[in-house]
N, C-alpha and C. Protein backbone atom coordinates (compact mmCIF):
# COMPACT_ATOMS: atom_id res chain seq x y z
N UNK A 1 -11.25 23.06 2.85
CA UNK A 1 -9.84 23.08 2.55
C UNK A 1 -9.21 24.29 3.22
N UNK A 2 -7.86 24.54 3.92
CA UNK A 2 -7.43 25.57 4.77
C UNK A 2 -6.86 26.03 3.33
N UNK A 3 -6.76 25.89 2.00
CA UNK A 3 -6.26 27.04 1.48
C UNK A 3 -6.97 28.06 0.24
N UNK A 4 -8.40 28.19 1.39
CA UNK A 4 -9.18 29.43 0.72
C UNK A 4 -9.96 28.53 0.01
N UNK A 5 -10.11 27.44 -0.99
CA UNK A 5 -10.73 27.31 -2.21
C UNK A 5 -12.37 26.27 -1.77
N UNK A 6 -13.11 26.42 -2.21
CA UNK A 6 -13.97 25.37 -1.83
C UNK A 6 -13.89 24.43 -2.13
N UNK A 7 -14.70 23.67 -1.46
CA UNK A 7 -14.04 22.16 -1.74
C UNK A 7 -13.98 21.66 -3.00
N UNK A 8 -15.47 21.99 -3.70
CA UNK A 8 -15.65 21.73 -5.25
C UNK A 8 -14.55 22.42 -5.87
N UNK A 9 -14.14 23.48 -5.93
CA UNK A 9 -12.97 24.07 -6.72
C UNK A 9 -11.66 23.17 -6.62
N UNK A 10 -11.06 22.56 -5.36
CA UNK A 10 -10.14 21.71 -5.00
C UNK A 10 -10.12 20.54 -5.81
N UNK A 11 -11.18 20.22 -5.65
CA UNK A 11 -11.67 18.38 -6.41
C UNK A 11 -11.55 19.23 -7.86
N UNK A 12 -12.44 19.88 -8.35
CA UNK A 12 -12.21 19.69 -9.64
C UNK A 12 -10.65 20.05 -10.54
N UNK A 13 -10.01 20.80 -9.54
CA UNK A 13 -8.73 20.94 -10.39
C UNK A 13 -7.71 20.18 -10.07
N UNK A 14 -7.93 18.96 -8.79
CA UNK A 14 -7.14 17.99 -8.58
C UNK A 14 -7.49 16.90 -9.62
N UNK A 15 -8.78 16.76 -9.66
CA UNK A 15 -8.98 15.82 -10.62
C UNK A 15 -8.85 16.10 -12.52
N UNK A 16 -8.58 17.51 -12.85
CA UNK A 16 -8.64 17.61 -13.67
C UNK A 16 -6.58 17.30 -13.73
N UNK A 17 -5.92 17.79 -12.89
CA UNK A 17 -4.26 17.37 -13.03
C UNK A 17 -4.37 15.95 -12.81
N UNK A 18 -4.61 15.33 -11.81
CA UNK A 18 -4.52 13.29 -11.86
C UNK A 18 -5.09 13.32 -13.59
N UNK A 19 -6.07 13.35 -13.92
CA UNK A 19 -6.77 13.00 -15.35
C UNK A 19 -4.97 13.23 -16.24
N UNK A 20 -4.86 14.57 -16.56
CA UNK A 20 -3.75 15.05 -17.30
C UNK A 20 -2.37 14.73 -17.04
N UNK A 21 -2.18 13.93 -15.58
CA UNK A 21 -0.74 13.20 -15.58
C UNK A 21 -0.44 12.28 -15.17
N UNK A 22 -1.44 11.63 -15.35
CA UNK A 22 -1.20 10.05 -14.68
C UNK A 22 -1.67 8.97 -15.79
N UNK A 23 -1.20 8.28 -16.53
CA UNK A 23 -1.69 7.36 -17.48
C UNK A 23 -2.95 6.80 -17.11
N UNK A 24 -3.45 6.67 -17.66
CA UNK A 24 -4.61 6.12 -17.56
C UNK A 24 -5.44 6.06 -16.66
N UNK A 25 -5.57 7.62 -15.83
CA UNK A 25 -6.70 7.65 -15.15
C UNK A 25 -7.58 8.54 -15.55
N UNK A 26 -9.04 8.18 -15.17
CA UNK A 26 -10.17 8.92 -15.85
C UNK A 26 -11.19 9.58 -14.94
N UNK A 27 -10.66 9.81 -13.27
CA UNK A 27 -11.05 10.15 -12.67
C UNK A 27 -11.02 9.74 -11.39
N UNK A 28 -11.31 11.41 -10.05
CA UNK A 28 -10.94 11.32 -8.86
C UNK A 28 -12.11 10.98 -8.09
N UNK A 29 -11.95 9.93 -7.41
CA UNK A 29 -12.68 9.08 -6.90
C UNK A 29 -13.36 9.42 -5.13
N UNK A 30 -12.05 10.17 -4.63
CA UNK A 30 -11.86 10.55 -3.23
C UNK A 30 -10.58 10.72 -2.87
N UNK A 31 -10.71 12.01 -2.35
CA UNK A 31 -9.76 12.15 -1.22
C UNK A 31 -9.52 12.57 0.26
N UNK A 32 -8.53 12.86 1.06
CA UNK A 32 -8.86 12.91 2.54
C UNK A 32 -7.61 12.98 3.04
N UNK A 33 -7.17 14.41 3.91
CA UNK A 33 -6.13 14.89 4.51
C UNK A 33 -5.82 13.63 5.75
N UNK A 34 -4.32 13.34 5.51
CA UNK A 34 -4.26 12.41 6.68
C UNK A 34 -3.71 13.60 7.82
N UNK A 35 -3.23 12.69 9.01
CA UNK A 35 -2.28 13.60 10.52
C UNK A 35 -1.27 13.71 10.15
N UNK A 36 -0.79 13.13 9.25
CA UNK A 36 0.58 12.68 9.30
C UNK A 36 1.29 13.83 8.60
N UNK A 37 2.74 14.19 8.90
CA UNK A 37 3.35 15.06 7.94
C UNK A 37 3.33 16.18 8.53
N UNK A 38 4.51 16.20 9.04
CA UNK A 38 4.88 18.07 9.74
C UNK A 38 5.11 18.97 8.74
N UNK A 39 5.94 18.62 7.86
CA UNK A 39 6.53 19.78 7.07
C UNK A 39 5.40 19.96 5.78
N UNK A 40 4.42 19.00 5.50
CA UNK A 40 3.72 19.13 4.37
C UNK A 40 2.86 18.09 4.84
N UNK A 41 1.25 18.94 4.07
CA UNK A 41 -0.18 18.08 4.24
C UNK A 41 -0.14 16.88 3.13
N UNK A 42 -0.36 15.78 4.30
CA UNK A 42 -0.58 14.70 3.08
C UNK A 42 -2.21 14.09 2.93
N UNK A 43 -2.23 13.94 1.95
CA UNK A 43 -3.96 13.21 1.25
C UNK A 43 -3.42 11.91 0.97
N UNK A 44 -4.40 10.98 1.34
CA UNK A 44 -4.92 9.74 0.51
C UNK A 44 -5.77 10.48 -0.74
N UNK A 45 -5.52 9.70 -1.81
CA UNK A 45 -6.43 9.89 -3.43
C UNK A 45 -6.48 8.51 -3.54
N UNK A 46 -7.97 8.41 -3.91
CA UNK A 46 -8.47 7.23 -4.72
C UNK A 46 -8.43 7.50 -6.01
N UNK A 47 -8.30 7.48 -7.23
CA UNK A 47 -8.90 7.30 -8.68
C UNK A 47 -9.11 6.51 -9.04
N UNK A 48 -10.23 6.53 -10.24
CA UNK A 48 -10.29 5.42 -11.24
C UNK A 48 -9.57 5.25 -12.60
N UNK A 49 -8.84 4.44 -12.86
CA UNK A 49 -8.26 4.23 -13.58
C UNK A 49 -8.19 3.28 -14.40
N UNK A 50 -7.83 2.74 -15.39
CA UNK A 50 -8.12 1.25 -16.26
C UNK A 50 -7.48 0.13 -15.40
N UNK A 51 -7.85 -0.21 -15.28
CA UNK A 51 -7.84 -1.35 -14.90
C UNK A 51 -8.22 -1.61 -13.00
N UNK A 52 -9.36 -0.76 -12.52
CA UNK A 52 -10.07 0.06 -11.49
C UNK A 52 -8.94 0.62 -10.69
N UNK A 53 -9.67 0.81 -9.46
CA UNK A 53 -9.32 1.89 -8.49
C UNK A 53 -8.00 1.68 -8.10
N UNK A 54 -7.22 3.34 -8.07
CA UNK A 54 -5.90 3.01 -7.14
C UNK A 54 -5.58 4.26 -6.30
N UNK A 55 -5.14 3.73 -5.41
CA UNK A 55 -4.45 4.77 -4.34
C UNK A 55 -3.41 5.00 -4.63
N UNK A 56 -3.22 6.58 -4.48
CA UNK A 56 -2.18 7.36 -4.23
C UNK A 56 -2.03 8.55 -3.09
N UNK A 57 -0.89 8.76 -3.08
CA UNK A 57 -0.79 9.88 -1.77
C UNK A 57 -0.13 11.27 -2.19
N UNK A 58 -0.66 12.44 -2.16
CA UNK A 58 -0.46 13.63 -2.31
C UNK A 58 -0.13 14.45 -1.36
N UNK A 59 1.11 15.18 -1.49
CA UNK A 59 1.93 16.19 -0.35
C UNK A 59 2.04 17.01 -1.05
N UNK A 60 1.40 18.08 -0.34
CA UNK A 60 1.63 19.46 -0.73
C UNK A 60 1.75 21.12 0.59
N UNK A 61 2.72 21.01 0.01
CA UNK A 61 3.04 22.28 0.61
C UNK A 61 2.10 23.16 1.62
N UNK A 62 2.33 23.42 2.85
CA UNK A 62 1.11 24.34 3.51
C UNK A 62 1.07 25.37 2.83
N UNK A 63 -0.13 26.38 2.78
CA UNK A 63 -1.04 27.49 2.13
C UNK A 63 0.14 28.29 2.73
N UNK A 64 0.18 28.83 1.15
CA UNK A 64 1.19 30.39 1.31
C UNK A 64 2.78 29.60 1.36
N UNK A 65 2.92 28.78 1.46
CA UNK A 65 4.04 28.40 1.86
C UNK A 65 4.99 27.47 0.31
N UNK A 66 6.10 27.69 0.10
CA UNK A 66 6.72 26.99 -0.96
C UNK A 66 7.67 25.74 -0.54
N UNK A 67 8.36 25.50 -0.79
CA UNK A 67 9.36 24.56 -0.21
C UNK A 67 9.84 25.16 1.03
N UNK A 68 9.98 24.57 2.33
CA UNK A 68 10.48 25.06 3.79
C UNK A 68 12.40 25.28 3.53
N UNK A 69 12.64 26.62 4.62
CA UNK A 69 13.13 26.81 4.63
C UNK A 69 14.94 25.39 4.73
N UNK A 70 15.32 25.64 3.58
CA UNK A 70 17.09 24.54 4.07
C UNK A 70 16.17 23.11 3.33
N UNK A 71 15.17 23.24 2.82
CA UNK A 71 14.22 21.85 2.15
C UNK A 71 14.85 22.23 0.52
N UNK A 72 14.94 20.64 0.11
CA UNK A 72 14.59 20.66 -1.07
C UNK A 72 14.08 21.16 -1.89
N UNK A 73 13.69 22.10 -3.20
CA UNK A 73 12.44 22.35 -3.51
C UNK A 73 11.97 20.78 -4.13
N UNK A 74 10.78 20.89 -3.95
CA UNK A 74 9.81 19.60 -4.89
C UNK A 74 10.07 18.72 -5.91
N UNK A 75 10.38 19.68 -6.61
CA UNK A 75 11.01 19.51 -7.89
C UNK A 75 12.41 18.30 -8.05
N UNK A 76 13.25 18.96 -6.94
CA UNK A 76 14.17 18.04 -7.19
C UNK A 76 14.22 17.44 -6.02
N UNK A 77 13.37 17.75 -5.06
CA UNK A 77 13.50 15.95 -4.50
C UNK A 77 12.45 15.26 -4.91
N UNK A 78 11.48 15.16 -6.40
CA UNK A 78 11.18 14.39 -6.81
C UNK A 78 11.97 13.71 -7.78
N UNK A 79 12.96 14.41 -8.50
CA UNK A 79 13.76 13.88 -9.35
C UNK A 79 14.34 12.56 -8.77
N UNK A 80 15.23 13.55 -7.41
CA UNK A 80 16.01 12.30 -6.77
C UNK A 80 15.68 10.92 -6.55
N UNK A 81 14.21 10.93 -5.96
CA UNK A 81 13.51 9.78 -5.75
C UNK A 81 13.49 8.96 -7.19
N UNK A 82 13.34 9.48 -8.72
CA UNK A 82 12.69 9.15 -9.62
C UNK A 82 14.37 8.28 -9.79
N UNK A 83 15.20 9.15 -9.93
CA UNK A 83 16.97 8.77 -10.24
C UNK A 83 16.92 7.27 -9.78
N UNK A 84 16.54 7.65 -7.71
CA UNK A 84 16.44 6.37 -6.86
C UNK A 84 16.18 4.91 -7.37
N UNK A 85 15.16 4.99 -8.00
CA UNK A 85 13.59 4.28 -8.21
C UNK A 85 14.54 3.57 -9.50
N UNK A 86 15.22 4.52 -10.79
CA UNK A 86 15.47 4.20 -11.86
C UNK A 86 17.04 2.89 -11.39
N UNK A 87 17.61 2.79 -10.42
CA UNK A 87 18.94 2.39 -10.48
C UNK A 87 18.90 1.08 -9.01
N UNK A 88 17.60 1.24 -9.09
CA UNK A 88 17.02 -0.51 -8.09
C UNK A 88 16.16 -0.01 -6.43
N UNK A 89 16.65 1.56 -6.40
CA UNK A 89 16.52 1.15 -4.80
C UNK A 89 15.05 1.14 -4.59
N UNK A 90 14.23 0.56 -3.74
CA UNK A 90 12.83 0.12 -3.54
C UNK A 90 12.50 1.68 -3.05
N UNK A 91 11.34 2.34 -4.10
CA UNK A 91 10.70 3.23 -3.92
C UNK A 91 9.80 3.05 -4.78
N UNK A 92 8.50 4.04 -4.01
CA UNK A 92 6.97 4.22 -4.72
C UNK A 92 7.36 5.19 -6.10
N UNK A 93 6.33 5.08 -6.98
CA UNK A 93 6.44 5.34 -8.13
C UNK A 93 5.89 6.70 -7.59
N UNK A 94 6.82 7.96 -8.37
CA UNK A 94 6.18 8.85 -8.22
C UNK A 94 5.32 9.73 -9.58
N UNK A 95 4.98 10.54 -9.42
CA UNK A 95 4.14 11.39 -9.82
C UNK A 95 4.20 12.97 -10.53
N UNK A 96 3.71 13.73 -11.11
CA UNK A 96 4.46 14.72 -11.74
C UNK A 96 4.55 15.97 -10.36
N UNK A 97 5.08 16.37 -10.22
CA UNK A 97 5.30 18.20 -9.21
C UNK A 97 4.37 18.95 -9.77
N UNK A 98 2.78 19.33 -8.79
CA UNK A 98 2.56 20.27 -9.33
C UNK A 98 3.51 21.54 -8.92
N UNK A 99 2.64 22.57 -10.19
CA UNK A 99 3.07 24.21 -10.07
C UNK A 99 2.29 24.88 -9.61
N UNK A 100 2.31 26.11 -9.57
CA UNK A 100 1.13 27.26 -9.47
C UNK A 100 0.31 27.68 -9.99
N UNK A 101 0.60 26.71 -11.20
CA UNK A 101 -0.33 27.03 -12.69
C UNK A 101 -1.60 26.02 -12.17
N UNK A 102 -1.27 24.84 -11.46
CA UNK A 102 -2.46 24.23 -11.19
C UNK A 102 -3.31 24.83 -10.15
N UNK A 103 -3.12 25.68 -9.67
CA UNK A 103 -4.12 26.12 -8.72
C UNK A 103 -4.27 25.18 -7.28
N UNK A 104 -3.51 24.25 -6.79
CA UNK A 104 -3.43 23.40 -5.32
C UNK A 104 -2.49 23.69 -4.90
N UNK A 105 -1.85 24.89 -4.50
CA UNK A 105 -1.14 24.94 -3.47
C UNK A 105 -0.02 24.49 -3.53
């Protein structure tokens, strides 16, 4: 992982936040940095979840780095999307914002 942590440290506190905010999942299955994404690293995540496996995609911020400069912070351009999502327009379901408290960056 480019931000310091080993890999086991990464997995276990990604999988311990998916476990704690995502309904009904009970664990991280795999994940894997895609190319894609200038302004922020994106992952494919597998978990397992009830009713089995699902993909999701995780963007997070480059190491050392918070929301880019004239960007959104996170926070509320996840809201926006969520607002989006709530009033018809076709968007992916999103996910909670981590913090700094989780330890990923």
């Amino acid at each position: 992982m480019t931000d310091g942590l080993r890999r086991s440290d990464f997995e276990t506190r990604l999988e311990h936040v998916l476990v704690a905010s995502i309904a009904g999942c009970r664990a991280l299955k795999s994940f894997e940095r895609l190319s894609a994404g200038a302004s922020q690293e994106t992952y494919s995540v597998v978990i397992e979840a009830d009713g089995g496996e699902r993909r999701i995609a995780l963007r997070r911020s480059p190491e050392g780095h918070g929301s880019l400069e004239g960007a959104l912070p996170s926070e509320v351009e996840a809201r926006l999307l969520q607002v989006a999502r709530e009033v018809g327009v076709p968007e992916p379901e999103g996910y909670p914002v981590l913090g700094p408290e989780d330890g990923l960056g």
